[in-house]
Protein backbone atom coordinates (compact mmCIF):
# COMPACT_ATOMS: atom_id res chain seq x y z
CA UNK A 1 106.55 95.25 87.21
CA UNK A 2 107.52 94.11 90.82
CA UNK A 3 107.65 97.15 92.19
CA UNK A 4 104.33 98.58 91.26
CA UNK A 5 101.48 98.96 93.38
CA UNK A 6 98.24 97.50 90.99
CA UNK A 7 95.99 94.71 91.35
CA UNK A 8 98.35 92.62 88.51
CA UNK A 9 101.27 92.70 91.23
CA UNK A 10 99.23 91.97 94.12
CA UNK A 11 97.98 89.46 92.28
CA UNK A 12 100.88 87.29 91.32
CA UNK A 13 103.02 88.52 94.13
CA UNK A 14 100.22 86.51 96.31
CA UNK A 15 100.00 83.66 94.14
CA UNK A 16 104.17 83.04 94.34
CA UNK A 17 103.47 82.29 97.36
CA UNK A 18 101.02 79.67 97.09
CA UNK A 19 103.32 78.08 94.70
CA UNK A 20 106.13 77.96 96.43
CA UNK A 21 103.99 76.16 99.43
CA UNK A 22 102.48 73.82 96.48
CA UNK A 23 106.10 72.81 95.14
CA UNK A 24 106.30 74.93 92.08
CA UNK A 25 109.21 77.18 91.17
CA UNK A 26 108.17 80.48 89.92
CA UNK A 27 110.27 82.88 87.13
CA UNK A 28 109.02 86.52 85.76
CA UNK A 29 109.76 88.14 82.73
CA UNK A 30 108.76 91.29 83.08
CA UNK A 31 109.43 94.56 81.70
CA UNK A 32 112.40 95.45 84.81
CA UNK A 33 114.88 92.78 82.46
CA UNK A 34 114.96 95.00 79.61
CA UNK A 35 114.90 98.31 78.19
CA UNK A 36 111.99 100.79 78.66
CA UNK A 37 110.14 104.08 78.53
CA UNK A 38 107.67 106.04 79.93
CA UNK A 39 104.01 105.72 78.77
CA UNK A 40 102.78 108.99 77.41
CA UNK A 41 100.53 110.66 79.31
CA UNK A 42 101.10 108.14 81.91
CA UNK A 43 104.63 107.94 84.04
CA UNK A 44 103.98 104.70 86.28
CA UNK A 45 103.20 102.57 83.14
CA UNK A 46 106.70 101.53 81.85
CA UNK A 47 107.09 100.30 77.79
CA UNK A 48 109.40 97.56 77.47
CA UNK A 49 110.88 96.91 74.16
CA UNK A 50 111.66 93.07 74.71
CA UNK A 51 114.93 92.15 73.18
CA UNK A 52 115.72 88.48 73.66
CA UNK A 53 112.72 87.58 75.50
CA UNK A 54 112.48 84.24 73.26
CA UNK A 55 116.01 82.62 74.84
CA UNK A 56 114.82 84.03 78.24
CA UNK A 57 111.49 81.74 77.50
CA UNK A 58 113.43 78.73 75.98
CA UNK A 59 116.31 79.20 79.12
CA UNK A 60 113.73 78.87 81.57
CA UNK A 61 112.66 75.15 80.80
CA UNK A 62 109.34 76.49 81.49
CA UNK A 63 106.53 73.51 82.16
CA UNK A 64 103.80 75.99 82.06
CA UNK A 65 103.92 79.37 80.99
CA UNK A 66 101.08 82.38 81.67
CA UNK A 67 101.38 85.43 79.47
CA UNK A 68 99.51 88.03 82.20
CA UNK A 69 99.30 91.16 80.43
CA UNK A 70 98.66 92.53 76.53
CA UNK A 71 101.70 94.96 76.46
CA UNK A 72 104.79 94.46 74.69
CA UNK A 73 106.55 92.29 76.55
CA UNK A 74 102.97 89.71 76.85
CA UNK A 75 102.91 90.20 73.02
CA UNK A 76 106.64 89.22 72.27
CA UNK A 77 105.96 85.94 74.36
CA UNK A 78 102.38 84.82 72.56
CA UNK A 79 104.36 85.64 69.25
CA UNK A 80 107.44 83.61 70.28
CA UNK A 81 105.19 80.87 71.67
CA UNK A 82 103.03 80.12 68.50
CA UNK A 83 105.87 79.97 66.25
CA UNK A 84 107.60 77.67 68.22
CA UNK A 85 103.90 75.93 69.28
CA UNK A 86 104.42 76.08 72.47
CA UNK A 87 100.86 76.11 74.57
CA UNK A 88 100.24 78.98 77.18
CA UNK A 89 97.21 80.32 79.20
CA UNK A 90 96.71 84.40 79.81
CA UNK A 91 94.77 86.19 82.13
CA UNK A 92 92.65 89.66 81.49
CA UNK A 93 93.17 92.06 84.32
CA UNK A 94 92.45 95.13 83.16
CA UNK A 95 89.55 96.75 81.25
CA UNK A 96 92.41 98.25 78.18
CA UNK A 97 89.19 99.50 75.71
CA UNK A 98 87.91 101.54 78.38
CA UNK A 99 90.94 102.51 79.80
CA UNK A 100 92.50 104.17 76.54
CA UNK A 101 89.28 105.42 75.26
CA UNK A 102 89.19 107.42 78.80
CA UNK A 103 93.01 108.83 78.26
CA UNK A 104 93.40 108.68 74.77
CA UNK A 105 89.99 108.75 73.13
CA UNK A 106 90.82 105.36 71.28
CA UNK A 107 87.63 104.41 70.09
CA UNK A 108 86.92 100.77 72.48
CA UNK A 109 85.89 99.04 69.05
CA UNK A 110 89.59 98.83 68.01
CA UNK A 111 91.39 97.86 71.30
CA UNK A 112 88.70 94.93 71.53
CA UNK A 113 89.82 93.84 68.68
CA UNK A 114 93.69 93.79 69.43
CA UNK A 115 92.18 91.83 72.67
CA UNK A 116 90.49 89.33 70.84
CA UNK A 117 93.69 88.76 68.61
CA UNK A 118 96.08 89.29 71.64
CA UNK A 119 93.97 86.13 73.33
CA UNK A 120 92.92 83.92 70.25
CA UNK A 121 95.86 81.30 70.41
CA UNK A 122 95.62 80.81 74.53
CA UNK A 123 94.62 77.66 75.97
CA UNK A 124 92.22 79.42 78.28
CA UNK A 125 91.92 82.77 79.20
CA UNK A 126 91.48 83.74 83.14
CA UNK A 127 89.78 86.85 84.59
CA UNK A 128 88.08 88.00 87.39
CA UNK A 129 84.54 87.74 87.89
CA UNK A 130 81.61 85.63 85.71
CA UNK A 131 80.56 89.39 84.94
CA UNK A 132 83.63 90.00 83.11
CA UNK A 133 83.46 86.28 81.23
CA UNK A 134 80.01 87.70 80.31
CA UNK A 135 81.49 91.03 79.32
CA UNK A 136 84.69 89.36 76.89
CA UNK A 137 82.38 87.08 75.23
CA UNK A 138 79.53 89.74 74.55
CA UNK A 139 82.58 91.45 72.72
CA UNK A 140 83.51 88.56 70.59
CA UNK A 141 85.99 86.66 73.05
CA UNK A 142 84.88 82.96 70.92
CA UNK A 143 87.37 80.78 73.38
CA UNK A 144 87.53 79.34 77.08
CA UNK A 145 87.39 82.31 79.43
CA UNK A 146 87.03 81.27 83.05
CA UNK A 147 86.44 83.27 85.85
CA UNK A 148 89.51 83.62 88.79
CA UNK A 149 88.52 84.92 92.08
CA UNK A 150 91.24 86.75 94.60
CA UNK A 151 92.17 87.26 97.83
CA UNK A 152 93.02 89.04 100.96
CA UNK A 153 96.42 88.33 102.54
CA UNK A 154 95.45 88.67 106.37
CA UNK A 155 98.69 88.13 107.89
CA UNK A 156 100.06 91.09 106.22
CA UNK A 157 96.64 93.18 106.00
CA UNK A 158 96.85 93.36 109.93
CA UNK A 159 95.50 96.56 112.38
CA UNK A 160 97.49 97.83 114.57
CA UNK A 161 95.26 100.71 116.02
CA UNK A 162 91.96 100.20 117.56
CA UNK A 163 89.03 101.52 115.78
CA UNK A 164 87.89 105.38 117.32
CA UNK A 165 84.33 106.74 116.48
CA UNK A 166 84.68 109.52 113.93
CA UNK A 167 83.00 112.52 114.69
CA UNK A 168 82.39 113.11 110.85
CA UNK A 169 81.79 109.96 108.64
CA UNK A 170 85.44 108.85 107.03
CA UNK A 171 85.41 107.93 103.53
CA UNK A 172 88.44 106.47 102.34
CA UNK A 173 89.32 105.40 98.41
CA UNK A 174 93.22 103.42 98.25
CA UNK A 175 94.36 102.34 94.95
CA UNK A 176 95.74 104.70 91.73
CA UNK A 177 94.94 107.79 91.58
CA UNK A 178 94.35 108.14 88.14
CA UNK A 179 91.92 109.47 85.78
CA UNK A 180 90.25 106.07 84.67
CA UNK A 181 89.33 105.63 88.40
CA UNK A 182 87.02 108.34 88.77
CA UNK A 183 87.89 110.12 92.05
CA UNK A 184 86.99 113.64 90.85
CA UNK A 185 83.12 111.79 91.51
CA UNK A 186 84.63 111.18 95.41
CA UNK A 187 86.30 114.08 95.62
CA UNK A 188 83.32 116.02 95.22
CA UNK A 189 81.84 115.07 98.28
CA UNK A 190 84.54 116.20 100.42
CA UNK A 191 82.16 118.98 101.67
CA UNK A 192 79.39 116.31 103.41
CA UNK A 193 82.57 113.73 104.57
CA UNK A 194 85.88 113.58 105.37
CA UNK A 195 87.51 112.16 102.52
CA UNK A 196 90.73 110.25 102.79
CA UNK A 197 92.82 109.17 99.49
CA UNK A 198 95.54 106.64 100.01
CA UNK A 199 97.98 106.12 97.32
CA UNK A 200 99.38 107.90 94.37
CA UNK A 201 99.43 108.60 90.36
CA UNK A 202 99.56 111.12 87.57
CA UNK A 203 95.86 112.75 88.84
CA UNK A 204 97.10 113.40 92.26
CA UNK A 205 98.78 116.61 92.05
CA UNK A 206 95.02 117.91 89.86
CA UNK A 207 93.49 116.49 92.01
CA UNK A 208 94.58 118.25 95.32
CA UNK A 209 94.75 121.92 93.87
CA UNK A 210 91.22 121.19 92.29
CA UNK A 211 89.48 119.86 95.88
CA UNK A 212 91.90 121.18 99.08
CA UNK A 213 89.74 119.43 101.82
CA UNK A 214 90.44 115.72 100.88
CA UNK A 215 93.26 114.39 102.23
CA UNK A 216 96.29 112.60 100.08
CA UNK A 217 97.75 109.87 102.02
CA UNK A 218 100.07 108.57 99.62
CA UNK A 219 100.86 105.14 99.32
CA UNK A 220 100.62 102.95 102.39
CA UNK A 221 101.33 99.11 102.93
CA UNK A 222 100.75 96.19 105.55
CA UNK A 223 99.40 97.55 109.31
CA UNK A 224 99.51 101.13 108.10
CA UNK A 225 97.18 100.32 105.12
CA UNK A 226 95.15 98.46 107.48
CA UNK A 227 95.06 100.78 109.86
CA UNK A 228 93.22 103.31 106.92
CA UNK A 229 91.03 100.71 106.15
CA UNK A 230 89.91 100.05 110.10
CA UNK A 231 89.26 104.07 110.96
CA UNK A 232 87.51 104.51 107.96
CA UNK A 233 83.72 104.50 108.33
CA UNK A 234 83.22 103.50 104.30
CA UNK A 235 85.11 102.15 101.89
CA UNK A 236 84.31 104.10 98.11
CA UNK A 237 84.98 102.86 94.79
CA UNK A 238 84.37 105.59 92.31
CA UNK A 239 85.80 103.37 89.47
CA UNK A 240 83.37 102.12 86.67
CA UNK A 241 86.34 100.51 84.57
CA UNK A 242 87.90 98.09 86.93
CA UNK A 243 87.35 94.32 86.08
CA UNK A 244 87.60 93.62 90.31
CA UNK A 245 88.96 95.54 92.98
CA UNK A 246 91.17 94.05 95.37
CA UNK A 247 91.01 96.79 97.79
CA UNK A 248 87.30 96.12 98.49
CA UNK A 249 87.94 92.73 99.40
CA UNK A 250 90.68 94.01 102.09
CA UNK A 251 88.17 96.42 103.25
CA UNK A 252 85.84 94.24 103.86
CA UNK A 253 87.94 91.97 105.74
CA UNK A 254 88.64 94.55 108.08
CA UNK A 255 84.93 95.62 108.56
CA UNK A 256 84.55 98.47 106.87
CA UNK A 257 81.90 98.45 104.26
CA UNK A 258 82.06 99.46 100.41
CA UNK A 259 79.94 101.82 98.90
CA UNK A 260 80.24 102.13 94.57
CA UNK A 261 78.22 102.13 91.37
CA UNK A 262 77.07 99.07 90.04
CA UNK A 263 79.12 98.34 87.44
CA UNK A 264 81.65 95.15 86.30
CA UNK A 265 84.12 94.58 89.84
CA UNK A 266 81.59 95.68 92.48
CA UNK A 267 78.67 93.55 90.95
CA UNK A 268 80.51 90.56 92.12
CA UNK A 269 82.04 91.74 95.38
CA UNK A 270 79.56 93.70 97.04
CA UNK A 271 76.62 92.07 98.99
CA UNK A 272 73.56 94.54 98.94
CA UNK A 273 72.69 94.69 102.85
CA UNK A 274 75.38 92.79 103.91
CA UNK A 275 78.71 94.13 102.66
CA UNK A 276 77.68 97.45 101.25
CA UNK A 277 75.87 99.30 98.64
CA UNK A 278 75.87 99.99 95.36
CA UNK A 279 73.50 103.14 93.67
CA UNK A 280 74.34 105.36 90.65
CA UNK A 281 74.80 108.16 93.22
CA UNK A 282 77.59 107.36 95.25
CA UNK A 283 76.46 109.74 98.71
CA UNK A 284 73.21 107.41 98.75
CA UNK A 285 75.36 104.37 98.57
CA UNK A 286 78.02 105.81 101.26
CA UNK A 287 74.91 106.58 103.40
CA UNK A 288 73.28 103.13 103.16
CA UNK A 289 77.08 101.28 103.90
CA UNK A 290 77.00 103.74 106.95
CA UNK A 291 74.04 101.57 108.48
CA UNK A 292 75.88 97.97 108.75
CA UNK A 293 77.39 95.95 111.17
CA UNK A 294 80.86 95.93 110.92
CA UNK A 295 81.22 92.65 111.96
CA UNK A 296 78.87 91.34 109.35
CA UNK A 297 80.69 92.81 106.66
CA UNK A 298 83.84 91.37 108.09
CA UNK A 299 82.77 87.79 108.08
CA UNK A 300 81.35 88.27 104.49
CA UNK A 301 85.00 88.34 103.29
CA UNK A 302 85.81 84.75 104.31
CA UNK A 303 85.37 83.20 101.11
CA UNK A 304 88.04 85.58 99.87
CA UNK A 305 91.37 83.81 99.62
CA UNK A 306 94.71 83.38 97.77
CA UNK A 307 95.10 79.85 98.19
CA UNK A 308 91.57 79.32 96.14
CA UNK A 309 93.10 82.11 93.49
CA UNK A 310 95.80 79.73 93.36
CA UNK A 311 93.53 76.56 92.87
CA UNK A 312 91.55 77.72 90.09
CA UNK A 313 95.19 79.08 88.57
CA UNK A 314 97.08 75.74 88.73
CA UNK A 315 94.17 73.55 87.44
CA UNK A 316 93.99 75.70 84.60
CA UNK A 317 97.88 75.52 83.35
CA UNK A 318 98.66 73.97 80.37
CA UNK A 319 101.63 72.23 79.34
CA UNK A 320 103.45 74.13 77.40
């Protein structure tokens, strides 16, 4: 959905743009054109039931189409799609077996295999990192998965405050704030830093009666996002489920180093030395990321763009 604030929007919001500056005209269906209800147990996550979605498809003259996401509205199009053999790509974003088996206590076994049936009939599936193409194929994924790197948008991710020496270390987290991405693990050490949370989700409100000394930003976009990111003295990533990250990347590009497990999304973000840390206790990795050169870390991030997110995307279409 457009107006969400996840890695899926900032994702193909970004790569629109590219697009456009390639020559190619860009149409969503997405779960704002029809009806829809809350996800139990989680309000941002909106259930489409997709009524029509098959003229919407056949209206749009499509040349390629990409089916991003394994809800109901991505499984209506793969189902409309085969029967009328039309060829499409999709793309794995998010890490669904852990997700629901952290909420729900789905056991992963079964939403790997809706995956690998959600995925079977694409012409090649996309995601984020070589880790997770080593990940979907150690769980059966038999097709083409390729990986798709992302990007920083720097003329929107752009300071406007110059960075001040903090008398205690900031550690700042942005992103969903949401069980799956582990906070209560940054939250905790709110007593050795100042720890700064910016954006929003169903854990906040637990979350801030639970540990009173971290600060809730809320969400925050453009300069005043970047401003977060350039006061902060580390950048945390509690999350062990995430496939990438995006908010490392923009981090990074502003200097401030990332400190997180090592798990599937940091693995192939985080430079050991260079970039940031990664330990199975967080504090040790916050303390190493405290010791680089914030310049370093901000040239690191240079390989990190939209317009090679977009390469990789458009010379993997199919026709359809």
């Amino acid at each position: 959905m457009p107006d969400q604030v996840n890695g899926v929007v900032t994702t193909f919001k970004n790569l629109e743009k590219q697009a456009h500056l390639n020559g190619y005209e860009v149409e969503y269906i997405d779960p704002t054109r029809f009806r829809r209800m809350q996800c139990p147990g989680y309000s941002e996550v909106k259930l489409a039931w997709p009524w029509g979605i098959g003229r919407m498809i056949r209206d749009s003259g499509a040349d390629h189409i990409h089916i991003a996401t394994e809800g109901p509205v991505g499984v209506a199009a793969s189902n409309y799609c085969w029967r009328k053999g039309l060829r499409y790509n999709t793309s794995y974003h998010t890490k669904f077996p852990e997700f629901l088996h952290k909420l729900y206590n789905i056991p992963m076994a079964w939403t790997y295999w809706y995956m690998r049936w959600f995925h079977k009939h694409s012409g090649i599936v996309l995601t984020t990192t070589q880790t997770m193409v080593d990940e979907l194929r150690d769980n059966g994924f038999r097709w083409e998965v390729i990986p798709w790197t992302r990007g920083v948008d720097r003329t929107n991710l752009m300071p406007t405050q110059e960075r001040v020496a903090n008398p205690i270390p900031v550690v700042m987290y942005a992103g969903r704030v949401s069980r799956e991405k582990n906070l209560t693990a940054l939250c905790e050490l709110g007593n050795q830093y100042r720890v700064v949370i910016v954006g929003d989700g169903p854990d906040r409100e637990r979350l801030q009666r639970q540990y009173p000394a971290v600060e809730f930003a809320g969400y925050k976009k453009g300069s005043d996002l970047a401003n977060y990111y350039v006061q902060a003295d580390v950048f945390a990533f509690p999350s062990r489920s995430d496939t990438f990250g995006i908010v490392m990347i923009e981090a990074i590009s502003v200097g401030t180093p990332v400190a997180a497990y090592p798990v599937p999304g940091p693995i192939d973000i985080v430079e050991t030395g260079v970039n940031g840390y990664m330990n199975e206790d967080l504090a040790t990795a916050i303390e190493l990321a405290l010791t680089l050169d914030r310049a370093a870390v901000a040239d690191s991030s240079k390989k990190w763009t939209w317009a090679a997110c977009w390469d990789i995307f458009q010379k993997n279409l199919v026709k359809a």
